[in-house]
C-alpha atoms as a PDB file:
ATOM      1  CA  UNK A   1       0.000   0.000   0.000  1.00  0.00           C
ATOM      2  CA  UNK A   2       0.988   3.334  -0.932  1.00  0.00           C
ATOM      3  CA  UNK A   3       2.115   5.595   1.681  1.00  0.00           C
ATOM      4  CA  UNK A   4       0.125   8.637   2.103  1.00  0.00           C
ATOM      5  CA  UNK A   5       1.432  12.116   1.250  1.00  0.00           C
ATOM      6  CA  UNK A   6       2.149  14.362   4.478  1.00  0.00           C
ATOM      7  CA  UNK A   7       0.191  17.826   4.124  1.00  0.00           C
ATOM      8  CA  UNK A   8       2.250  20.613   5.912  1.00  0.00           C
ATOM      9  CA  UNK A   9       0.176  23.382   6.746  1.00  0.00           C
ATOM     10  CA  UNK A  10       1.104  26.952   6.089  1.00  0.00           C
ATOM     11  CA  UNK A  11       1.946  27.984   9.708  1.00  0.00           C
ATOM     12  CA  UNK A  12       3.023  24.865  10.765  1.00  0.00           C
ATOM     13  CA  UNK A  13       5.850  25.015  13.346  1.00  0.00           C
ATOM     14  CA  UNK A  14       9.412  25.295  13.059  1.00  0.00           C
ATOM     15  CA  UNK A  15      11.832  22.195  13.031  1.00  0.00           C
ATOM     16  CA  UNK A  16      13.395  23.612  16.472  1.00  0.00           C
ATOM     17  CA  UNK A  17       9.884  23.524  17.793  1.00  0.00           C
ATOM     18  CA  UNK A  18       8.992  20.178  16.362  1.00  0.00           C
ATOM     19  CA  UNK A  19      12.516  19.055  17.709  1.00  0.00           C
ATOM     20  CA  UNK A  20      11.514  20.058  21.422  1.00  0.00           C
ATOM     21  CA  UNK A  21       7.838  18.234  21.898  1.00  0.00           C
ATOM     22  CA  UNK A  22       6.888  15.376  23.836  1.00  0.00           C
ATOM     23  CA  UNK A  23       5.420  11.936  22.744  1.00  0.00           C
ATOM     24  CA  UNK A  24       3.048   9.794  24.741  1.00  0.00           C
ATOM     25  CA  UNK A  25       1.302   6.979  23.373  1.00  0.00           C
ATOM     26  CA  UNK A  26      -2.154   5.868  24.532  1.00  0.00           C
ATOM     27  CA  UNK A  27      -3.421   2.715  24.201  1.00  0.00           C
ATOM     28  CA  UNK A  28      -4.057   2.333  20.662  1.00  0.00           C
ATOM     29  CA  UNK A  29      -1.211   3.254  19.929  1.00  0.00           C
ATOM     30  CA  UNK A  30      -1.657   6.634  18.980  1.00  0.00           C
ATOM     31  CA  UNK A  31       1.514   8.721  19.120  1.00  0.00           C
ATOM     32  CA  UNK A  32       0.761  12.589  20.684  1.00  0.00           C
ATOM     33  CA  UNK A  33       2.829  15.395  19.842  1.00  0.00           C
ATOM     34  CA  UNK A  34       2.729  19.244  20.696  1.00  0.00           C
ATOM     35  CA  UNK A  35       4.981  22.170  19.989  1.00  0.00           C
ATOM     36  CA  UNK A  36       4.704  23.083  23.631  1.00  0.00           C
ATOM     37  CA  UNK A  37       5.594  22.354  27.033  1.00  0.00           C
ATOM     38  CA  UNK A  38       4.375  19.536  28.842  1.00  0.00           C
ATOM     39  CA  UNK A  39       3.591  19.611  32.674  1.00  0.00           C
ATOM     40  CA  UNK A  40       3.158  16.672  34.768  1.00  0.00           C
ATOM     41  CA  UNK A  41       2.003  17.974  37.895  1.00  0.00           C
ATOM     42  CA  UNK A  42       2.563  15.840  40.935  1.00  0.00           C
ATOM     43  CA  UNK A  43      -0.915  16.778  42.807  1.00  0.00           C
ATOM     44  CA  UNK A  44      -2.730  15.701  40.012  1.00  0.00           C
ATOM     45  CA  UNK A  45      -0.973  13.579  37.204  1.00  0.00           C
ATOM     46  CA  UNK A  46      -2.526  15.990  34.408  1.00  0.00           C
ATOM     47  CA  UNK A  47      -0.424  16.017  30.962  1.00  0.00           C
ATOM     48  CA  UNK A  48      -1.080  18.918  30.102  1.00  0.00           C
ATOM     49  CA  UNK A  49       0.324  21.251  27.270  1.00  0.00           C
ATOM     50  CA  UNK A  50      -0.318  24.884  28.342  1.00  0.00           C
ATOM     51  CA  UNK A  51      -1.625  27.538  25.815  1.00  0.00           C
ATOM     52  CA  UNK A  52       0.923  30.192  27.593  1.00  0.00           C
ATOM     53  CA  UNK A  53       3.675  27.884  26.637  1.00  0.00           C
ATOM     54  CA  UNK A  54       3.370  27.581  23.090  1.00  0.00           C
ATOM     55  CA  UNK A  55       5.419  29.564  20.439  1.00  0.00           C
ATOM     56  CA  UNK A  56       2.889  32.232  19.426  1.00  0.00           C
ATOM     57  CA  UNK A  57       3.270  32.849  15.230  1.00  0.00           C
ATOM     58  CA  UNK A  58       1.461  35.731  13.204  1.00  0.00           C
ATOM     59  CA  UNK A  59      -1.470  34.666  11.045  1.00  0.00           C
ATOM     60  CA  UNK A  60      -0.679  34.928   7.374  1.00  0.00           C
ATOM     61  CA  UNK A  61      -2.542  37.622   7.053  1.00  0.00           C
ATOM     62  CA  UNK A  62      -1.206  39.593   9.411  1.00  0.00           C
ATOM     63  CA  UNK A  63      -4.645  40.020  11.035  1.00  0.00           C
ATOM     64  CA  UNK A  64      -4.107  37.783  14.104  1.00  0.00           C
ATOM     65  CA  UNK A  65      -1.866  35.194  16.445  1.00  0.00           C
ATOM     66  CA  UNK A  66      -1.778  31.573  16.824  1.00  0.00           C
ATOM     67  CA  UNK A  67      -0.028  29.188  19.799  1.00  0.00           C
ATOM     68  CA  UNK A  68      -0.107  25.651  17.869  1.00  0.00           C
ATOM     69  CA  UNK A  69      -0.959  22.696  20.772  1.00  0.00           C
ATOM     70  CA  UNK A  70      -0.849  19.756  18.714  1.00  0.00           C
ATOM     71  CA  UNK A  71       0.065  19.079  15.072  1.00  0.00           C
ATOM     72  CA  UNK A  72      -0.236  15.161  13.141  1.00  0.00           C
ATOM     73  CA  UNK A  73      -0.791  14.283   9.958  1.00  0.00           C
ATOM     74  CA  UNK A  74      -3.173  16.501   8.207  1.00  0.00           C
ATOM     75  CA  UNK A  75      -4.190  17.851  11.298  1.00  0.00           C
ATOM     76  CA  UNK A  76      -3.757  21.278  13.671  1.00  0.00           C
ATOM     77  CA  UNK A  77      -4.982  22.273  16.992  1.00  0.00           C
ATOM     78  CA  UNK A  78      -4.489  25.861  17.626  1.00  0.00           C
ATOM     79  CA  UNK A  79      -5.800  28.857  20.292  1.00  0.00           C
ATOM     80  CA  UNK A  80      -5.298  32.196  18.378  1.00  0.00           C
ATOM     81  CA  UNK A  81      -5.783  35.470  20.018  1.00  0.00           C
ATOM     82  CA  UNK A  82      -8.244  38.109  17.921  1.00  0.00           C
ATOM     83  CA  UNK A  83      -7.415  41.636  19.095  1.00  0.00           C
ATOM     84  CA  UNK A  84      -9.744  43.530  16.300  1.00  0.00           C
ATOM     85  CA  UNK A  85     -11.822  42.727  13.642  1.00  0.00           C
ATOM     86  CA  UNK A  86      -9.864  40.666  10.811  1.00  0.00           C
ATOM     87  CA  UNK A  87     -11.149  38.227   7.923  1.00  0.00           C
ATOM     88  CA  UNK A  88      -9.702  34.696   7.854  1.00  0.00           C
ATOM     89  CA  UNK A  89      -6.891  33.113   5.379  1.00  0.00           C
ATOM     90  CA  UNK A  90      -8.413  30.582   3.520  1.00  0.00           C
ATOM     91  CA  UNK A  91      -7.228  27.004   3.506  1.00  0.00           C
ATOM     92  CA  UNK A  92      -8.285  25.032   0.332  1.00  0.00           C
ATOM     93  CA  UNK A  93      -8.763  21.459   1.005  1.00  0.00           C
ATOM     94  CA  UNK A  94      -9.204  22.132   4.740  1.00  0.00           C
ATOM     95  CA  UNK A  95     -12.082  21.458   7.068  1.00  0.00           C
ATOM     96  CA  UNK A  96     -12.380  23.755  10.118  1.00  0.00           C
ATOM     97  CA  UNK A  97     -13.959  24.231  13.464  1.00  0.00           C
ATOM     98  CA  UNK A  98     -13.677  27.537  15.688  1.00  0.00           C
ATOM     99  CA  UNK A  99     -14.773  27.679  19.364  1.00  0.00           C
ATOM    100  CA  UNK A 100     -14.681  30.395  20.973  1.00  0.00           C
ATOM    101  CA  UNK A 101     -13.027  30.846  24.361  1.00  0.00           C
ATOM    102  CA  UNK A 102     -13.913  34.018  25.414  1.00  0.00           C
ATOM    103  CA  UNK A 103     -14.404  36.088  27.194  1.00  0.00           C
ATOM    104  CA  UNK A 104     -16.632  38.321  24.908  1.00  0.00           C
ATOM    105  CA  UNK A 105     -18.823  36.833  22.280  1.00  0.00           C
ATOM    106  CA  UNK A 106     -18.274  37.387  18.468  1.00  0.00           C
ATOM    107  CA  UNK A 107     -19.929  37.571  14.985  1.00  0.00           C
ATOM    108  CA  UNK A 108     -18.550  35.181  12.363  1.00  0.00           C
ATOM    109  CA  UNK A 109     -19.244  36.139   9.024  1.00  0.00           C
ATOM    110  CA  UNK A 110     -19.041  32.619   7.039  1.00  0.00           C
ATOM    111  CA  UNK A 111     -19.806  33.115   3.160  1.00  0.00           C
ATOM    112  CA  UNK A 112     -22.269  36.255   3.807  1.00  0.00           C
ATOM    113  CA  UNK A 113     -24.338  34.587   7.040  1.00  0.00           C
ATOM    114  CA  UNK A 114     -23.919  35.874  10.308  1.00  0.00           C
ATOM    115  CA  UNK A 115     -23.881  33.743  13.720  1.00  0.00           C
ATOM    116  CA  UNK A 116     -23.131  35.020  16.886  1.00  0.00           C
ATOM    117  CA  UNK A 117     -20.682  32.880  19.245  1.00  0.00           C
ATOM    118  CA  UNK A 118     -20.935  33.565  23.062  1.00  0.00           C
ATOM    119  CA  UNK A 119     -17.607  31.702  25.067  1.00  0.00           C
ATOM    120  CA  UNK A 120     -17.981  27.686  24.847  1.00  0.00           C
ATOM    121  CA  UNK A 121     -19.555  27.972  21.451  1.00  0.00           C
ATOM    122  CA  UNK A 122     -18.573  26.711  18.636  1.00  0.00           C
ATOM    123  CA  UNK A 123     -19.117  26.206  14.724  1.00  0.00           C
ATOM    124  CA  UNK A 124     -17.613  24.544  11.467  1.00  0.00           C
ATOM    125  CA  UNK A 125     -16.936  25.448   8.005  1.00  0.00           C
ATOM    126  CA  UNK A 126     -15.311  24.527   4.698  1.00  0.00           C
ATOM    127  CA  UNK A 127     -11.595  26.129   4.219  1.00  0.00           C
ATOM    128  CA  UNK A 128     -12.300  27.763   1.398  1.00  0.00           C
ATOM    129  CA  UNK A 129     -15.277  29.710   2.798  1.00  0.00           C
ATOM    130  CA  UNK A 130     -15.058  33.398   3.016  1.00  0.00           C
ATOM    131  CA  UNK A 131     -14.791  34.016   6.869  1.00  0.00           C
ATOM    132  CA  UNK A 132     -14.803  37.116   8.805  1.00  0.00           C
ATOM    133  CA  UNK A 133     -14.714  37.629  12.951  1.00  0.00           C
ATOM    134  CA  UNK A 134     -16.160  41.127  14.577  1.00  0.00           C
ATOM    135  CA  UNK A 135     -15.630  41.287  17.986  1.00  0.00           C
ATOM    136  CA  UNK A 136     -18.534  42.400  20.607  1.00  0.00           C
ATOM    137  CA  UNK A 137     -16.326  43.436  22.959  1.00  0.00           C
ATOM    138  CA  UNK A 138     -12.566  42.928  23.465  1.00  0.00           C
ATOM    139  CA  UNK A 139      -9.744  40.832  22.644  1.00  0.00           C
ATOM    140  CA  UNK A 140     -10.691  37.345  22.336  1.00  0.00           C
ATOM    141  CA  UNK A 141      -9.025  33.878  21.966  1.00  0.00           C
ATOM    142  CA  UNK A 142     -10.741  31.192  19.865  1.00  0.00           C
ATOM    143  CA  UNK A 143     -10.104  27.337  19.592  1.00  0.00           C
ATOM    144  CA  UNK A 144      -9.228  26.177  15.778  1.00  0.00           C
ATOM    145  CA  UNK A 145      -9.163  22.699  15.169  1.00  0.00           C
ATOM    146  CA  UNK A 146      -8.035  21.992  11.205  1.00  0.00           C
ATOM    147  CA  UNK A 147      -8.031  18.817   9.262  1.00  0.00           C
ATOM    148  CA  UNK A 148      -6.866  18.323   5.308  1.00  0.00           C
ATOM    149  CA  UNK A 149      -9.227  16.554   3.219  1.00  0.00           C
ATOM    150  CA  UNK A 150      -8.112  12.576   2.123  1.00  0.00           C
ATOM    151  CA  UNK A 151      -5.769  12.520   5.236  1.00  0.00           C
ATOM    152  CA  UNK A 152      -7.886  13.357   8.438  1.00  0.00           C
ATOM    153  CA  UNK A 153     -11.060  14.213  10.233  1.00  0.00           C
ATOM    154  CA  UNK A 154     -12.537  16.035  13.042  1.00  0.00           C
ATOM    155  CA  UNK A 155     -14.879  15.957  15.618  1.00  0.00           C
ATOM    156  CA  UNK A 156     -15.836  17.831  18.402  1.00  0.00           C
ATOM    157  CA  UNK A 157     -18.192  17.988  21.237  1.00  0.00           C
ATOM    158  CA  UNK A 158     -18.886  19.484  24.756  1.00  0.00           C
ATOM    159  CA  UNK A 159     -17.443  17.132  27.333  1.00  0.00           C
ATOM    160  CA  UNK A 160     -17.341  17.282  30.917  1.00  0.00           C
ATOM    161  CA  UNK A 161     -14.772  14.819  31.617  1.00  0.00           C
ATOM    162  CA  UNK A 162     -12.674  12.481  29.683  1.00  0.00           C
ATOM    163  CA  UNK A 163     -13.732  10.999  26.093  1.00  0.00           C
ATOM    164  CA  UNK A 164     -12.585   7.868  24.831  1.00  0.00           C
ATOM    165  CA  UNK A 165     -10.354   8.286  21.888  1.00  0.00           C
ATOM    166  CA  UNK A 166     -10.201  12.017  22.182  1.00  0.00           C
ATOM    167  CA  UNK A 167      -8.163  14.934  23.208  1.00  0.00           C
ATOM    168  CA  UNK A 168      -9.574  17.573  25.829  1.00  0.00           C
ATOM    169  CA  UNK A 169      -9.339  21.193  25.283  1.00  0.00           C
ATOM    170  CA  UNK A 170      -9.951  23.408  28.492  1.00  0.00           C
ATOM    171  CA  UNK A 171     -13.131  25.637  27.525  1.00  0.00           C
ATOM    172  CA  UNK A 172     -12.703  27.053  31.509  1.00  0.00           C
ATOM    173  CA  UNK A 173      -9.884  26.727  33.645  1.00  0.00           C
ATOM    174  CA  UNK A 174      -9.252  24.893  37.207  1.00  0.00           C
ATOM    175  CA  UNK A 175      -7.669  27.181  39.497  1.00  0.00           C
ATOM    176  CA  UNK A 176      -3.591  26.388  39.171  1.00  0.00           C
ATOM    177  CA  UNK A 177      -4.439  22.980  37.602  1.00  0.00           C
ATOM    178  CA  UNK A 178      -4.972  24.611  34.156  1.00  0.00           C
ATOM    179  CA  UNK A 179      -6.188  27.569  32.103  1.00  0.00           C
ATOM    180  CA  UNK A 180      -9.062  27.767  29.303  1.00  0.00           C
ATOM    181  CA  UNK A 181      -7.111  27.015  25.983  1.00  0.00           C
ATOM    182  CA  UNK A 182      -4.986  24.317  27.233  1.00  0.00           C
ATOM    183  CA  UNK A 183      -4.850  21.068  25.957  1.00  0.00           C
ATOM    184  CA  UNK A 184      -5.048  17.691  28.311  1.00  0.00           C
ATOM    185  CA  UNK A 185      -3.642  14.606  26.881  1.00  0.00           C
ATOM    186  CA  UNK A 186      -3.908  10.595  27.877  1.00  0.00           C
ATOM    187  CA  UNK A 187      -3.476   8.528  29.967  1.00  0.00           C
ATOM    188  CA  UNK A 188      -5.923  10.528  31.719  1.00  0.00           C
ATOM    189  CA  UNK A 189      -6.330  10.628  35.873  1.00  0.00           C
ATOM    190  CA  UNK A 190      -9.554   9.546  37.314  1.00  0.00           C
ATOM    191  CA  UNK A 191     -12.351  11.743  38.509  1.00  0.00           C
ATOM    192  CA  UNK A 192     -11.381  14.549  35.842  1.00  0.00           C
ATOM    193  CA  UNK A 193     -14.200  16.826  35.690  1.00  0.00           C
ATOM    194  CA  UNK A 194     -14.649  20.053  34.171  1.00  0.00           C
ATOM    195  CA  UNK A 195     -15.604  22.300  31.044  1.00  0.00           C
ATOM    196  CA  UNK A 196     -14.367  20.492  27.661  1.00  0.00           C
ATOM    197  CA  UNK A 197     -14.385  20.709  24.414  1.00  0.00           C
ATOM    198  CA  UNK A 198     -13.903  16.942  23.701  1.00  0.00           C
ATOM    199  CA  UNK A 199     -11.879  16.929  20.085  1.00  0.00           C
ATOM    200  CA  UNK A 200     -11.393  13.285  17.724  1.00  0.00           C
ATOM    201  CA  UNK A 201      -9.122  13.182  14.710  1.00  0.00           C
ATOM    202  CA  UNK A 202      -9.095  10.385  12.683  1.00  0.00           C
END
């Protein structure tokens, strides 16, 4: 069988990033990766890869800023931080989901119809659309999960604790355990409980 093309995205990160991540394997198999840093705190074994931590890159359009959590084939998690009102690049061949983290809602603007996202919302669109963000208030940060047609998939939904086969994104954070926008990896502890946004790529 053929191997299957790698798709690099655009923004992707750096080979000194990609040289500095962790791997953990759950148990399919599944190898995690994430251009960030990885803390294993002793009160509570969390793997966690914090937002804060992450190398923050421009958008290509100049309009915004990105912190890449987790990259595979095909495949991008991201928290980007919208300080004013700014259209989207477009990604051809890419299917998208933004969730908003707050703390101000938004208007997207996705191919000429309006929807307004209040924090722990979310919705998902083509690549190529034409999309455009207003804020309602201030400076936001958003959740973008990105997958490249013919190699991967996506999936999300609102979890409150862990999801089999999935990764967790913090939609609120825990005190000093961790922060909205941060990503928790397996294995996952017992009795984890909290605001998720529960994200599958396959």
């Amino acid at each position: 069988m053929a191997r299957r093309a790698r798709r690099a995205f655009p923004n992707s990160t750096t080979k000194t990033a990609r040289d500095r991540c962790r791997s953990w394997r759950s148990a399919a198999g599944r190898r995690w990766c994430a251009a960030g840093v990885v803390d294993a705190l002793p009160a509570a074994p969390l793997h966690l890869i914090r937002a804060r931590d992450c190398a923050d890159e421009p958008w290509r359009n100049g309009a915004g800023r990105t912190r890449t959590l987790w990259s595979g084939e095909g495949a991008r998690i991201s928290v980007a931080v919208l300080e004013c009102d700014a259209p989207f690049s477009a990604y051809a061949g890419y299917d998208r989901t933004f969730c908003l983290l707050g703390p101000d809602a938004v208007t997207l603007t996705v191919d000429g119809a309006e929807r307004v996202l209040a924090p722990g919302q979310w919705t998902s669109f083509a690549g190529e659309a034409a999309v455009a963000v207003r804020l309602e208030g201030g400076p936001v940060r958003a959740l973008n999960v990105m997958t490249a047609r013919g190699l991967a998939r996506h999936a999300v939904q609102r979890a409150a604790g862990p999801v089999e086969g999935a990764l967790l994104v913090a939609l609120a954070g825990d005190g000093p355990r961790y922060d909205a926008g941060d990503l928790i990896v397996p294995p996952y502890p017992s009795g984890l409980a909290g605001s998720f946004l529960a994200v599958r790529i396959s």
